[in-house]
Protein backbone atom coordinates (compact mmCIF):
# COMPACT_ATOMS: atom_id res chain seq x y z
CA UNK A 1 -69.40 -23.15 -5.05
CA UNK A 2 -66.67 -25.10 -3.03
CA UNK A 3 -64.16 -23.95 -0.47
CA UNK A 4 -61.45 -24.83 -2.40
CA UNK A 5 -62.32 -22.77 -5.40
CA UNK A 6 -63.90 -19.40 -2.99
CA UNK A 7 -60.30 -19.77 -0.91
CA UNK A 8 -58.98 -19.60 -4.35
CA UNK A 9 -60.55 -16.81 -5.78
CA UNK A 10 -59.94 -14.65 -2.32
CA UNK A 11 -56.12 -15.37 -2.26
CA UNK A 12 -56.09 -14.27 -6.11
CA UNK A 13 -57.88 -11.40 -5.13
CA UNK A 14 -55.45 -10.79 -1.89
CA UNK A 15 -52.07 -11.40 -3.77
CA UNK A 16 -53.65 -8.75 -6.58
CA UNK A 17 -54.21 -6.06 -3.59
CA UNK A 18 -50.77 -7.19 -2.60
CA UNK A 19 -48.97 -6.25 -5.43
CA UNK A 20 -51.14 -3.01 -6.11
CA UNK A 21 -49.77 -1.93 -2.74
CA UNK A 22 -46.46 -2.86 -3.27
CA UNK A 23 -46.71 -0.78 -6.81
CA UNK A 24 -48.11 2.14 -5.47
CA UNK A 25 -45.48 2.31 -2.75
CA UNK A 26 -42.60 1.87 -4.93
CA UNK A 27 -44.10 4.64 -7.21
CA UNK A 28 -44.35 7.18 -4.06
CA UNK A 29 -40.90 6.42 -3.16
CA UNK A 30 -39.62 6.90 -6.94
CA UNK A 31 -41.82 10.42 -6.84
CA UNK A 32 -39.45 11.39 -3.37
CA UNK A 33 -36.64 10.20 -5.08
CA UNK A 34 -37.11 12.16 -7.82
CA UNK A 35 -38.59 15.70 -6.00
CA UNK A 36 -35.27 14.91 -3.92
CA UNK A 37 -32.69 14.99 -6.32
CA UNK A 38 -34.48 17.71 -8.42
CA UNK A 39 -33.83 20.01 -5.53
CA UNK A 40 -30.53 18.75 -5.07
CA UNK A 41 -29.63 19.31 -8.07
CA UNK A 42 -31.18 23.15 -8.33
CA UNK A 43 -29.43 24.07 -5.61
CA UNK A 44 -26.09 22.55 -6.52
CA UNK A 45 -26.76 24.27 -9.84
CA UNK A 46 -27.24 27.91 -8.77
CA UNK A 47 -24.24 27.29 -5.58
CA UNK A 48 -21.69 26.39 -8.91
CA UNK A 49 -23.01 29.46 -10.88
CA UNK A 50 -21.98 31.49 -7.81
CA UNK A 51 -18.62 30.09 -6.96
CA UNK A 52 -17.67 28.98 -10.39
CA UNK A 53 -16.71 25.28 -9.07
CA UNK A 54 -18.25 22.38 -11.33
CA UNK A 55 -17.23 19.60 -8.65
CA UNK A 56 -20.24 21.06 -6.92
CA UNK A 57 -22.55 18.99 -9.58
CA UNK A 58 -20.74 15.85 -9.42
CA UNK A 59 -23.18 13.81 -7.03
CA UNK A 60 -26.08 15.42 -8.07
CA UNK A 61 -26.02 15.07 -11.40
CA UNK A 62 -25.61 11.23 -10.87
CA UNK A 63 -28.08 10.88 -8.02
CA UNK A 64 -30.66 12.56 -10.97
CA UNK A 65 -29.45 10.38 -13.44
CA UNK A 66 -30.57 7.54 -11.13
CA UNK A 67 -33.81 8.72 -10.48
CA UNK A 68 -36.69 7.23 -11.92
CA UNK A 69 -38.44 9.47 -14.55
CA UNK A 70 -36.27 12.41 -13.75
CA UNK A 71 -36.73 15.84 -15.98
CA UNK A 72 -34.36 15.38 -18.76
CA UNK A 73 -34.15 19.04 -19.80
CA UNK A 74 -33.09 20.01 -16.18
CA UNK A 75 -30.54 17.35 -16.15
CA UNK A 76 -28.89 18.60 -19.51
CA UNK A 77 -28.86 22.15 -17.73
CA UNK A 78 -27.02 20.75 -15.23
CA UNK A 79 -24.59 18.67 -17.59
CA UNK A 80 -24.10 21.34 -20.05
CA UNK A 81 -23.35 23.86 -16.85
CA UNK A 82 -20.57 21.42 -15.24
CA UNK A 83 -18.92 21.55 -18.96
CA UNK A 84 -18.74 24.93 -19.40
CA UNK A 85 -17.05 25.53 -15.70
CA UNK A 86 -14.33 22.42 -16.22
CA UNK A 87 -13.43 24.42 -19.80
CA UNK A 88 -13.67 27.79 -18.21
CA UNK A 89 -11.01 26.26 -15.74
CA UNK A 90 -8.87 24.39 -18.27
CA UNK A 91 -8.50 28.08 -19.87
CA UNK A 92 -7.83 29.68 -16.59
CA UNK A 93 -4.83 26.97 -16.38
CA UNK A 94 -3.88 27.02 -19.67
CA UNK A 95 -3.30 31.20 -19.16
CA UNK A 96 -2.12 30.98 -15.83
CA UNK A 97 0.36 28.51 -15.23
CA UNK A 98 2.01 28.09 -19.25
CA UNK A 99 5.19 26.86 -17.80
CA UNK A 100 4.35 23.76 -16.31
CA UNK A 101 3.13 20.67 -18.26
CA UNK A 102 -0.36 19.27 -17.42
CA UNK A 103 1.27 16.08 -15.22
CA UNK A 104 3.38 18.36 -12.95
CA UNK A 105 0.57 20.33 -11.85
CA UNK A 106 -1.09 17.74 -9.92
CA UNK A 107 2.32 17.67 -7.99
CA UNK A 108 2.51 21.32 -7.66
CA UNK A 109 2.02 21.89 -3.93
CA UNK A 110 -0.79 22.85 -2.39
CA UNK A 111 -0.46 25.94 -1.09
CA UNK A 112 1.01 26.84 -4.58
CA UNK A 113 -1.99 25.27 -6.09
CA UNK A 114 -4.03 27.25 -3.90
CA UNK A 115 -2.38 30.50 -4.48
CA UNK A 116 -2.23 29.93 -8.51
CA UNK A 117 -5.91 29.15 -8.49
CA UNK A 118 -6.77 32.34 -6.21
CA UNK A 119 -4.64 34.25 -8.58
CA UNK A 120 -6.46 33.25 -11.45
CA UNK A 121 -9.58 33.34 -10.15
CA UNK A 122 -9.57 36.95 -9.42
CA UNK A 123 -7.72 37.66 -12.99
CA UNK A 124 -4.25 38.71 -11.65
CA UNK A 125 -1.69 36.18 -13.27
CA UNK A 126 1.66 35.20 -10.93
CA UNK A 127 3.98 37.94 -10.90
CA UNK A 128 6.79 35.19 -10.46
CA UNK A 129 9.25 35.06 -13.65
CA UNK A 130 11.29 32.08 -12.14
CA UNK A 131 8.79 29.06 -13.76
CA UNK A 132 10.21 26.83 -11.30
CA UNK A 133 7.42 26.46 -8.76
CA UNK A 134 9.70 24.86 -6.15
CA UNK A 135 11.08 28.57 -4.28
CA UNK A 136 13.33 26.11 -2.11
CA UNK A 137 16.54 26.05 -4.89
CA UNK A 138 17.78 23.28 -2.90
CA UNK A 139 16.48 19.92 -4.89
CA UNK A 140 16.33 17.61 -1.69
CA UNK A 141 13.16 18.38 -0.07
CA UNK A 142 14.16 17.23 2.94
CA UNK A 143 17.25 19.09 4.59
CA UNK A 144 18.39 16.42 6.99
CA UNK A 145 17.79 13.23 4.60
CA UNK A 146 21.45 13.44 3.71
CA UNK A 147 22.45 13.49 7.24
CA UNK A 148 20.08 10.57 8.19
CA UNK A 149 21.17 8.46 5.08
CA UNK A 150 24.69 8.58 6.65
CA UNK A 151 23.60 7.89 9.88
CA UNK A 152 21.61 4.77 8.52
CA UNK A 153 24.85 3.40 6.47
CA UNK A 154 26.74 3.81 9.81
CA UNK A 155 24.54 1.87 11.43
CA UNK A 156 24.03 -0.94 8.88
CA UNK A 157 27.54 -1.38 8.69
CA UNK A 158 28.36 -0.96 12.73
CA UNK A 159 25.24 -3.67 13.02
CA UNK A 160 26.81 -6.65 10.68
CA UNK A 161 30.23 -5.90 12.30
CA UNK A 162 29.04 -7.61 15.57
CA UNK A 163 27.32 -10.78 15.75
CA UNK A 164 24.23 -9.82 17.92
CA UNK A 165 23.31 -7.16 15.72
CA UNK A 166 24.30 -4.36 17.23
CA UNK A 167 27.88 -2.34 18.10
CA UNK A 168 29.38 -2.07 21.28
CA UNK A 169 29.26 1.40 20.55
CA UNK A 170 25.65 2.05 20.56
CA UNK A 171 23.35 0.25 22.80
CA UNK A 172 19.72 -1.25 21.20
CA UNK A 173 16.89 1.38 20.85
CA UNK A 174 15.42 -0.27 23.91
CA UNK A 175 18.09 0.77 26.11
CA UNK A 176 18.67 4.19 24.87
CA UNK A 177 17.74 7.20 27.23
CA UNK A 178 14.75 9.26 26.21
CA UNK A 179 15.02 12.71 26.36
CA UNK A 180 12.51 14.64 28.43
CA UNK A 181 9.73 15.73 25.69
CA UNK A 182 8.31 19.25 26.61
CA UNK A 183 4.49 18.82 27.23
């Protein structure tokens, strides 16, 4: 037999070992993968059955859906778990805050978010009878706004009185004194 064809039949037999290797490596790290994300997911599973919170199963559930060969029954568990909590706390909304539409919620704030949820969580509903969420009757959030929108007219208009920019008045920011700040 020749060189050419033994060198041949060795690199054939070299390039086969190669890719058993490579196959047998990619199937241990599919079988972490996989033992990974089950336990992951298990323990994502029983933390939302004990605080009732299906954003707990977001990222598991799809790092299990990418694993390779993953248990299908566990995953539909999982799936069918994270539906039942969102509709358990679409109905704890729905009876809890009646008087606000859907869209204004997500601009309730958060400490009133907070509250409402804690409320509903441990069944008491808000004792409040004014629906408006806002307690502050005043509709401009901000109390000095008003004030400062003055200010800022003043000072447009004092600025394209004088030709550099700025009054006589009122010196640039640059120039102004800084108070001391307390520190």
């Amino acid at each position: 037999m020749p060189l050419i064809e033994q060198a041949e039949k060795v690199r054939a037999e070299l390039e086969a070992e190669i890719r058993e290797n490579e196959r047998l490596a990619r199937l241990e790290r599919e079988r972490v993968e996989r033992e990974a994300a089950t336990e992951e997911l298990k323990m994502a599973m029983q933390a939302a059955k004990d605080s009732r919170d299906a954003a707990l199963l977001g990222k598991p559930i799809r790092r299990a859906k990418k694993a390779v060969e993953f248990d299908a029954a566990l995953l539909k568990g999982a799936e069918e778990l994270k539906t039942e909590l969102d509709e358990e706390r679409k109905e704890k909304e729905r009876l809890y805050l009646p008087n606000i539409s859907p869209i204004s919620r997500l601009y309730l704030p958060s400490s009133t978010r907070r509250r409402r949820r804690r409320s509903a969580a441990i069944s008491i509903p808000n004792s409040n009878p004014n629906p408006n969420p806002n307690p502050n009757p005043n509709p401009n959030p901000n109390p000095r706004s008003a004030s400062s929108s003055r200010r800022s007219a003043r000072r447009s208009a004092s600025r394209s009185s004088s030709a550099s920019g700025w009054s006589a008045r009122r010196p640039p920011p640059s120039w102004r004194r800084r108070s001391p700040q307390p520190g």
